[in-house]
C-alpha atoms as a PDB file:
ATOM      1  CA  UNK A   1      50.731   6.752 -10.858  1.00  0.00           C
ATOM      2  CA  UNK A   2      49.495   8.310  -7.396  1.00  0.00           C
ATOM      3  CA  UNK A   3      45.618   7.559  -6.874  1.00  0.00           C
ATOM      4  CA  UNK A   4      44.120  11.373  -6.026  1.00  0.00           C
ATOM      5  CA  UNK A   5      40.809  10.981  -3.622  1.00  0.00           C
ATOM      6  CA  UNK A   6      38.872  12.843  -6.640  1.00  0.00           C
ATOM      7  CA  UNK A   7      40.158   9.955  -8.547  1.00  0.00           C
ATOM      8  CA  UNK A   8      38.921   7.202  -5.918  1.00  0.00           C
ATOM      9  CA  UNK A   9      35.074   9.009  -5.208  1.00  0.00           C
ATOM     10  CA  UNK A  10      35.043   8.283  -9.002  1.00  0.00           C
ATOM     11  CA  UNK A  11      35.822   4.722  -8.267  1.00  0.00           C
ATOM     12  CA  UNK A  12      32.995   4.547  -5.438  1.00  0.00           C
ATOM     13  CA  UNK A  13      30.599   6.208  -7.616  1.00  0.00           C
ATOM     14  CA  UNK A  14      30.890   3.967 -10.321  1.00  0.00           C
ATOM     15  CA  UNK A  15      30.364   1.358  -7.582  1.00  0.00           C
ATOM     16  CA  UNK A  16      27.381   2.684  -6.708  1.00  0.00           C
ATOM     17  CA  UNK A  17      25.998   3.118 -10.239  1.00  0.00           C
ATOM     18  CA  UNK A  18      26.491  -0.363 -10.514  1.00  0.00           C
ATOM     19  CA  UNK A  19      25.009  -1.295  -7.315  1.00  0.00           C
ATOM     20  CA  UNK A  20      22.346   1.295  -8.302  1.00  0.00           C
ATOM     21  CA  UNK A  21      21.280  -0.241 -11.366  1.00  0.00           C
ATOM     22  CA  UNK A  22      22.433  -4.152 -11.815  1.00  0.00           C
ATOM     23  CA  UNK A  23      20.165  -4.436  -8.354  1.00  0.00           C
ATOM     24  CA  UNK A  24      17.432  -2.599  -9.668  1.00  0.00           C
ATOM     25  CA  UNK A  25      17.663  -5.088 -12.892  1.00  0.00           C
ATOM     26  CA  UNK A  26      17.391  -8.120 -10.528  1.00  0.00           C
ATOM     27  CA  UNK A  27      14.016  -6.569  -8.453  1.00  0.00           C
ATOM     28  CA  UNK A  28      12.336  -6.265 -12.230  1.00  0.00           C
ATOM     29  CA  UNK A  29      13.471  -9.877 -13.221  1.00  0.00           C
ATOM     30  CA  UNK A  30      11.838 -11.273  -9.463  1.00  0.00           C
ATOM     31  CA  UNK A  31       9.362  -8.841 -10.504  1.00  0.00           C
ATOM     32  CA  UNK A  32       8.275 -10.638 -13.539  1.00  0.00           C
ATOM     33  CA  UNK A  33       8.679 -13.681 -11.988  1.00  0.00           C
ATOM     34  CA  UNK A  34       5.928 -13.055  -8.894  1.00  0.00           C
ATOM     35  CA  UNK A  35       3.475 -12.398 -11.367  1.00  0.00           C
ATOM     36  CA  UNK A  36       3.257 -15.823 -12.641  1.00  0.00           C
ATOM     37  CA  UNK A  37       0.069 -17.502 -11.782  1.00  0.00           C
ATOM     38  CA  UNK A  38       2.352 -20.816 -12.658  1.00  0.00           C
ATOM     39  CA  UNK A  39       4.245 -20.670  -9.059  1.00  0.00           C
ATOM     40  CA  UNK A  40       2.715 -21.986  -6.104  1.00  0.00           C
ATOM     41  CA  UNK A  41       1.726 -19.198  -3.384  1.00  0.00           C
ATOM     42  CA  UNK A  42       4.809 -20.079  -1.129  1.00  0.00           C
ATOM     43  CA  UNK A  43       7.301 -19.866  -3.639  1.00  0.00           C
ATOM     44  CA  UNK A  44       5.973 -16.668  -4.710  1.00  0.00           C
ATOM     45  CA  UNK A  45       6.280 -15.050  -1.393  1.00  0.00           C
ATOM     46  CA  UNK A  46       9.902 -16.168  -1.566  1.00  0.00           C
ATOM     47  CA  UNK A  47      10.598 -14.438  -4.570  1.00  0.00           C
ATOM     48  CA  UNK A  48       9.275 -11.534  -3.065  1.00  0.00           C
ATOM     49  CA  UNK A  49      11.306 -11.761  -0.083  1.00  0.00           C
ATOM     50  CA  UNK A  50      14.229 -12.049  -2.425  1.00  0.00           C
ATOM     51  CA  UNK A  51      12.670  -9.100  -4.222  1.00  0.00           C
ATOM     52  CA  UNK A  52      13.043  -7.118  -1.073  1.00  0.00           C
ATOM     53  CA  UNK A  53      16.428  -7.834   0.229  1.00  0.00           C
ATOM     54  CA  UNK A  54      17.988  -7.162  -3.283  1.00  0.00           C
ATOM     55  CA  UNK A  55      15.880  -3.876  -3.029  1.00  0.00           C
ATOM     56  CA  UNK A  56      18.063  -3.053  -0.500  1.00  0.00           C
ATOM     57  CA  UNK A  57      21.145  -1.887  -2.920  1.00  0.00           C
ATOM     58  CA  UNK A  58      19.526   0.476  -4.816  1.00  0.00           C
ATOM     59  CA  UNK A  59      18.102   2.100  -2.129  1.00  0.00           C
ATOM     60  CA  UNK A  60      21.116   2.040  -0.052  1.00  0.00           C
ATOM     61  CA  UNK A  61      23.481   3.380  -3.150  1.00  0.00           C
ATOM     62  CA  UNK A  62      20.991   5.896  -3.817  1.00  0.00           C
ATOM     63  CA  UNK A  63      21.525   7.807  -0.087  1.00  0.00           C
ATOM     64  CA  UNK A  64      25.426   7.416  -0.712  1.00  0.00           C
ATOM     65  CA  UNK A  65      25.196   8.804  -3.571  1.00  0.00           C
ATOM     66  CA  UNK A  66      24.249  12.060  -2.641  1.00  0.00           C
ATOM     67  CA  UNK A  67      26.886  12.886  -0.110  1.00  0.00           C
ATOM     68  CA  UNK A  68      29.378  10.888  -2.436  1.00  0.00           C
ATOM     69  CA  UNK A  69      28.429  13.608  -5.446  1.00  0.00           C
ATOM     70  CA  UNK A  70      28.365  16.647  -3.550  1.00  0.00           C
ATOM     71  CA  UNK A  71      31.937  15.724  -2.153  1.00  0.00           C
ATOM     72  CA  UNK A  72      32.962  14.945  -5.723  1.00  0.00           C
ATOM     73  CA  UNK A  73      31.854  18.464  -6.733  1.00  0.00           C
ATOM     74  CA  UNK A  74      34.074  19.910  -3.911  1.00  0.00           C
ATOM     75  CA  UNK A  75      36.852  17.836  -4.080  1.00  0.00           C
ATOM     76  CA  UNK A  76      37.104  18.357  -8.046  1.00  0.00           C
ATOM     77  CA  UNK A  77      36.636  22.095  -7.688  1.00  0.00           C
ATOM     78  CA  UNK A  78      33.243  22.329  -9.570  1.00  0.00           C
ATOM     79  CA  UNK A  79      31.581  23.766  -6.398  1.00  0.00           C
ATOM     80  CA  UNK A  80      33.666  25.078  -3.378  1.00  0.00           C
ATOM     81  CA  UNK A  81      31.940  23.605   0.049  1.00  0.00           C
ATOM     82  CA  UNK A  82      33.045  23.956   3.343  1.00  0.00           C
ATOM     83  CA  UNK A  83      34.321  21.183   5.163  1.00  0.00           C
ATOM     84  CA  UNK A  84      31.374  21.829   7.976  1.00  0.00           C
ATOM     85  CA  UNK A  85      29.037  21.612   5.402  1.00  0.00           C
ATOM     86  CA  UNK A  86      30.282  18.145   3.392  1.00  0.00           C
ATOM     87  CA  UNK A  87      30.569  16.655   6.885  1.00  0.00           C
ATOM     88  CA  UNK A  88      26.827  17.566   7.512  1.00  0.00           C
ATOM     89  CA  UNK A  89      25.712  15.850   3.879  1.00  0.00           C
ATOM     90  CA  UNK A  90      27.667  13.046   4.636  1.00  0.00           C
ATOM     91  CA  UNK A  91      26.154  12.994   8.045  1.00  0.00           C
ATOM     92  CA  UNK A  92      22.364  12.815   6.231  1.00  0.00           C
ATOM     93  CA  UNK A  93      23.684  10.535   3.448  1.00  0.00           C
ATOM     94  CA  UNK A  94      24.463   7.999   6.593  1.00  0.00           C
ATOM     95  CA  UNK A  95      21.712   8.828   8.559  1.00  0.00           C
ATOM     96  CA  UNK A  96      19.302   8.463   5.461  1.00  0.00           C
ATOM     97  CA  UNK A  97      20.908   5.217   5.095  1.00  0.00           C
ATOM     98  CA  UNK A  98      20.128   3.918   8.503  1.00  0.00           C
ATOM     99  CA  UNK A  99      16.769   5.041   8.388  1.00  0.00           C
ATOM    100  CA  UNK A 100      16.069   3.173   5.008  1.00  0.00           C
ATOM    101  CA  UNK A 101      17.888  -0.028   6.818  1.00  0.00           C
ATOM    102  CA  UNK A 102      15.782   0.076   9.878  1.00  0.00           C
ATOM    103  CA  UNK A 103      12.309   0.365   7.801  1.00  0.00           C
ATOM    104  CA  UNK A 104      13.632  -2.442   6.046  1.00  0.00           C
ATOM    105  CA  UNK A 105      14.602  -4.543   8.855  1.00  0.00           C
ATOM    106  CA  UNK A 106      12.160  -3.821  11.250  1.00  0.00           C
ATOM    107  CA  UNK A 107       8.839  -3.603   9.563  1.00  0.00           C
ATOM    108  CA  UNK A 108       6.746  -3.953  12.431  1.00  0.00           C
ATOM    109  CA  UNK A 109       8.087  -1.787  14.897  1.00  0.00           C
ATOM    110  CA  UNK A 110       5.712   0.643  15.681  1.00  0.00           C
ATOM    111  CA  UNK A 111       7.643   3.893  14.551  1.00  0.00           C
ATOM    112  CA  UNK A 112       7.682   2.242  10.929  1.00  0.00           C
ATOM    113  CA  UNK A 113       4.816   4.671   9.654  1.00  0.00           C
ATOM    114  CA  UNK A 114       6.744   7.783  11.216  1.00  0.00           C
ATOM    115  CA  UNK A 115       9.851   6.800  10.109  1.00  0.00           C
ATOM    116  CA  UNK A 116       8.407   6.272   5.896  1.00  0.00           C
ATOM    117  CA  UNK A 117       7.310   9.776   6.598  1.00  0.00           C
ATOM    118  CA  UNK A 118      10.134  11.229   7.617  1.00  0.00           C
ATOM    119  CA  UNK A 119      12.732   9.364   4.661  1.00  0.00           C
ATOM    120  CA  UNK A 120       9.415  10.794   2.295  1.00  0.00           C
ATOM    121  CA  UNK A 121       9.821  14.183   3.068  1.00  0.00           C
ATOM    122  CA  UNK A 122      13.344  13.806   2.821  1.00  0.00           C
ATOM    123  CA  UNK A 123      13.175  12.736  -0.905  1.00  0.00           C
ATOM    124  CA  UNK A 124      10.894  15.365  -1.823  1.00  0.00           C
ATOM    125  CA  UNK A 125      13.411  18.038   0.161  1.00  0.00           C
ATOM    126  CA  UNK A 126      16.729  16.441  -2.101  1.00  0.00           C
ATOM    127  CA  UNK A 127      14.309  16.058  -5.011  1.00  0.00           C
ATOM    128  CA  UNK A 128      13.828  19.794  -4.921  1.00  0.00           C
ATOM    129  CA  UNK A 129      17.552  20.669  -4.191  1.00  0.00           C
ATOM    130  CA  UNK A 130      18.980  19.079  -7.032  1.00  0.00           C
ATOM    131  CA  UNK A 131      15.868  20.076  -9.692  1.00  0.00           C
ATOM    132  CA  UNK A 132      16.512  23.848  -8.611  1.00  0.00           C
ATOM    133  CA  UNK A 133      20.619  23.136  -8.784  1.00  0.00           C
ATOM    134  CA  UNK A 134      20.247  22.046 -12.225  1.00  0.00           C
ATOM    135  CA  UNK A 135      18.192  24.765 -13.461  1.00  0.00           C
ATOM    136  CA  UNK A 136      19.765  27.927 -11.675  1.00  0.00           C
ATOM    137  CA  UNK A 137      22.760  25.976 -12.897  1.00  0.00           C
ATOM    138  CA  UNK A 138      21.895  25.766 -16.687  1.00  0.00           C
ATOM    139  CA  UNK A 139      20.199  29.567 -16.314  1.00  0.00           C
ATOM    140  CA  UNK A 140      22.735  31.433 -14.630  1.00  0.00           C
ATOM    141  CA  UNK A 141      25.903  29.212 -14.987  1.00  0.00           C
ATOM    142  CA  UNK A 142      26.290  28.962 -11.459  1.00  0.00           C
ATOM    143  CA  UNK A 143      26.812  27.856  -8.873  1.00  0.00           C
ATOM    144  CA  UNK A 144      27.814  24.828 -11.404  1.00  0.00           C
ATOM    145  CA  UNK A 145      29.830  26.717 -14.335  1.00  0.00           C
ATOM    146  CA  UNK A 146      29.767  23.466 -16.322  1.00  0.00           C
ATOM    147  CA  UNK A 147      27.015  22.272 -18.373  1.00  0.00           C
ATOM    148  CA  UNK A 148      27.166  19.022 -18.339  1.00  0.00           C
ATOM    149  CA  UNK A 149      27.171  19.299 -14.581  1.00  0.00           C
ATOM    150  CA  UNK A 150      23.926  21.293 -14.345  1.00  0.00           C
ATOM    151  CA  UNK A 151      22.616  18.593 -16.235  1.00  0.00           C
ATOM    152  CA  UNK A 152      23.416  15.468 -14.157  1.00  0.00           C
ATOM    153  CA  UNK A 153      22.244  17.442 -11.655  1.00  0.00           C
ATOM    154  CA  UNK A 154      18.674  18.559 -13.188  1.00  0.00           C
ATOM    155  CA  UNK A 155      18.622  14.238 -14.338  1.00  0.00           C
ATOM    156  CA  UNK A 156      19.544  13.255 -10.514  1.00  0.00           C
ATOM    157  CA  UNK A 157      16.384  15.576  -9.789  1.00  0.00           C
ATOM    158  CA  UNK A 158      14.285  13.773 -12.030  1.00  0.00           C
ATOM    159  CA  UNK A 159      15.679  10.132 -10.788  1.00  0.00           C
ATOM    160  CA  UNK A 160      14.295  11.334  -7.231  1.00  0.00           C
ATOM    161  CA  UNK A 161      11.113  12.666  -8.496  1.00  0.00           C
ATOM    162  CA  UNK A 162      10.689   9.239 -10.430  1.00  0.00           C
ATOM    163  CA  UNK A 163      11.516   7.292  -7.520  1.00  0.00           C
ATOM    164  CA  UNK A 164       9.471   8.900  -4.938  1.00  0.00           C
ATOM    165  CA  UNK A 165       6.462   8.210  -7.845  1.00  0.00           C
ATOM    166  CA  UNK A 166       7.294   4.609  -7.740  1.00  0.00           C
ATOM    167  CA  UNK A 167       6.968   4.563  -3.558  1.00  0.00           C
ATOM    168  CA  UNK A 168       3.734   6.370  -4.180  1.00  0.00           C
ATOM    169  CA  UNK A 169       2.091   3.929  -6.641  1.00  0.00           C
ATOM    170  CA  UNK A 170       3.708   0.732  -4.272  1.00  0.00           C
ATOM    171  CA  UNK A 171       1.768   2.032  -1.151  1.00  0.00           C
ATOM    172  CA  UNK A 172      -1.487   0.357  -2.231  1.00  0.00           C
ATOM    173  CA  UNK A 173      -0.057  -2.828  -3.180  1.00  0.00           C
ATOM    174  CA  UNK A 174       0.660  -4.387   0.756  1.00  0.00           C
ATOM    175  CA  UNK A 175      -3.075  -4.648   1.108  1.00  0.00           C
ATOM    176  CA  UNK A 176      -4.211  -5.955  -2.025  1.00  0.00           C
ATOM    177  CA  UNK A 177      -0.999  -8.590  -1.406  1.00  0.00           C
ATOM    178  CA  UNK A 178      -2.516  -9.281   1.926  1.00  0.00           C
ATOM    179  CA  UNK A 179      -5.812 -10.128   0.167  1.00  0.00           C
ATOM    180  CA  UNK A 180      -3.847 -12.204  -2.512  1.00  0.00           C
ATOM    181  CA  UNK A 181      -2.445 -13.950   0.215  1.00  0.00           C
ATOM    182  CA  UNK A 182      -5.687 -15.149   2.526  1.00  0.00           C
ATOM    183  CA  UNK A 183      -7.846 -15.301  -0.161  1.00  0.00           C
ATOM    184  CA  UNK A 184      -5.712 -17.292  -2.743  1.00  0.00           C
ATOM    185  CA  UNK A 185      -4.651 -16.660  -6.261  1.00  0.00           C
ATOM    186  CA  UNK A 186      -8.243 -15.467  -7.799  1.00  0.00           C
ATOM    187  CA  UNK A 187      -8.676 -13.674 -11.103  1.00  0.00           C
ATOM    188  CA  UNK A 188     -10.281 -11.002  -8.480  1.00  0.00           C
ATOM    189  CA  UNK A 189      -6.905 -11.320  -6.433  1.00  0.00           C
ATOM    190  CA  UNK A 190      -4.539 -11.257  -9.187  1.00  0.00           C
ATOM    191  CA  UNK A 191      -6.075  -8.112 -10.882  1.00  0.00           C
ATOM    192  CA  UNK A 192      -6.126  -5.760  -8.643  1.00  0.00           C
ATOM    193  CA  UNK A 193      -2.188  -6.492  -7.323  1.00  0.00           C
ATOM    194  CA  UNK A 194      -1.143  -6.770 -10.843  1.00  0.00           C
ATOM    195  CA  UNK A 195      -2.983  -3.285 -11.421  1.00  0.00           C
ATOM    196  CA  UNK A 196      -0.897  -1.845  -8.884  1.00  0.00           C
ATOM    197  CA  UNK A 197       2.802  -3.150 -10.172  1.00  0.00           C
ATOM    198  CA  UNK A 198       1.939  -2.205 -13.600  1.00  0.00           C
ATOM    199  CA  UNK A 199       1.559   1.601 -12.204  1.00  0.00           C
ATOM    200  CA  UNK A 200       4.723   1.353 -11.160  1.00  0.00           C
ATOM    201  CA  UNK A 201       6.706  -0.333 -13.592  1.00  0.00           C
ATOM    202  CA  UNK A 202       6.711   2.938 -16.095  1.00  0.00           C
ATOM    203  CA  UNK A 203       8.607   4.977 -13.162  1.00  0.00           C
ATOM    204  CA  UNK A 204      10.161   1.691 -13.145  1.00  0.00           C
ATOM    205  CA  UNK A 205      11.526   2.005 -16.793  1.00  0.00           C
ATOM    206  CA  UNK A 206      11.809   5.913 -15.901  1.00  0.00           C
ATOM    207  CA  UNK A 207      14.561   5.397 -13.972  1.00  0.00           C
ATOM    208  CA  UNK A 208      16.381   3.026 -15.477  1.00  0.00           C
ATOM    209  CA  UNK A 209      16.825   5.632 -18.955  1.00  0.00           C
ATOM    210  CA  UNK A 210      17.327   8.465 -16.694  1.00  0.00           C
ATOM    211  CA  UNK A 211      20.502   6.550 -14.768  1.00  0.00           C
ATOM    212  CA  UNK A 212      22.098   5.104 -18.194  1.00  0.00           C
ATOM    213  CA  UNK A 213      21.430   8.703 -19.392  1.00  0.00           C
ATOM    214  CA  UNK A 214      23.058  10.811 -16.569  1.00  0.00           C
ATOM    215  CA  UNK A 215      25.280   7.986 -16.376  1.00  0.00           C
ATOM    216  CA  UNK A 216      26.960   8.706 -20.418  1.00  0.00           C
ATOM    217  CA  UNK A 217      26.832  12.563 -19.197  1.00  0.00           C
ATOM    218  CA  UNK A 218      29.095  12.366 -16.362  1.00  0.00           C
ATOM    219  CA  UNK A 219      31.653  10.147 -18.030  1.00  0.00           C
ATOM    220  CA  UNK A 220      31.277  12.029 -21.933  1.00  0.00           C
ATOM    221  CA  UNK A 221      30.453  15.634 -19.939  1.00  0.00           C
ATOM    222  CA  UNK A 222      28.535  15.922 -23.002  1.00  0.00           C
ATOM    223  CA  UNK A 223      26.539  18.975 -23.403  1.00  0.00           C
END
C-alpha cells in the first residue's frame, strides 16, 4: 500500500498528540510531587527542573501543531490554501517554536520579558483565529464544510484560550518560589506558592478533557 503525505501528517499528528499530552501527564505527576513538604528543598528544585524540561514537549508540539493542521486541511482538501500561504504558517509554527526554545533556554537573557510578550500576543492572535474558524465554520458551513471539522477547530480555540489562562495564573508563582526558596519551607511560604499552582491546575485539567475530546472528534469525525 503507497503511504499518501495526507496519510503521514496523520502519523505526525498523532505524534504530537502524544507528545502533547503523555508530557503534559508527567509535568502534573512532578507537579504533585514538588508540593510535598516531605522532600528536602534541593530535591524539590530538581523536580522542578525536571518539571521544566519535560514542559518542553507540550509546548513544542503545541506550535507544530498548528502549521501541521492547517497543512492537513489543505492537503486533505477540507480547505484549499495556497502554497505561499502554508509555507508562511509553517514558517510561524517554526519560528514560534524557536522562540518558546530560546525563553526556555535562556532565561536570563535580557530580551526574555520581550520575547514572553511577543509568544503572548501570539497565542491570543491563534487563539482568536481558530475560535472565529470554528464558529463561522459551524454558522455558515464554511470555509470548513464539515462539522466535525468546525468543531476541532472551535475545541483547538478553547485549548489555546485554556493554555494562555494557565501562563497567566503561573506568572505570580516565580516570586513567591523565590521567597520559598530564601526563606525556607514555612507554612507562610508554602501557602501562598501552593495558592498559586492550585489556580492553575483547573486550566490544568481543562486541557487535558478538551485534547482527549478533540482528540475522539478528529479520529470518529463525530458530529
Amino acid at each position: 500500500m503507497l503511504i499518501t503525505l495526507y496519510d503521514f501528517l496523520v502519523f505526525v499528528h498523532i505524534l504530537l498528540f502524544v507528545f502533547w499530552l503523555g508530557a503534559d501527564m508527567g509535568v502534573a505527576v512532578l507537579g504533585h510531587h514538588f508540593r510535598k513538604r516531605s522532600y528536602l528543598m534541593s530535591e524539590r528544585l530538581i523536580i522542578l527542573k525536571l518539571l521544566g524540561i519535560i514542559d518542553m514537549f507540550p509546548r513544542s508540539a503545541w506550535a507544530l501543531m498548528v502549521p501541521l493542521s492547517l497543512s492537513l486541511l489543505t492537503v486533505g482538501g477540507y480547505w484549499t490554501l495556497t502554497t505561499e500561504a502554508v509555507l508562511l504558517i509553517w514558517l510561524l509554527g517554526f519560528g514560534w517554536l524557536l522562540l518558546v526554545w530560546q525563553i526556555h533556554l535562556k532565561p536570563k537573557n535580557p530580551t526574555i520579558s520581550k520575547l514572553k510578550k511577543i509568544e503572548f500576543v501570539l497565542k491570543l492572535l491563534l487563539a482568536s483565529f481558530y475560535t472565529l474558524l470554528g464558529l463561522i465554520s459551524l454558522y455558515w458551513n464554511d470555509p470548513l464544510s464539515e462539522y466535525w471539522l468546525a468543531t476541532k477547530s472551535l475545541l483547538f480555540g478553547f485549548i489555546f484560550w485554556s493554555a494562555i489562562m494557565i501562563d497567566l495564573r503561573f506568572r505570580d508563582l516565580s516570586p513567591a518560589l523565590i521567597k520559598l526558596v530564601e526563606r525556607g519551607s514555612t507554612d507562610e511560604t508554602e501557602a501562598e506558592t501552593l495558592k498559586i499552582m492550585n489556580r492553575s491546575r483547573f486550566w490544568v485539567r481543562v486541557v487535558y478533557v478538551l485534547l482527549v475530546i478533540t482528540a475522539f472528534v478528529g479520529t470518529t469525525k463525530f458530529y
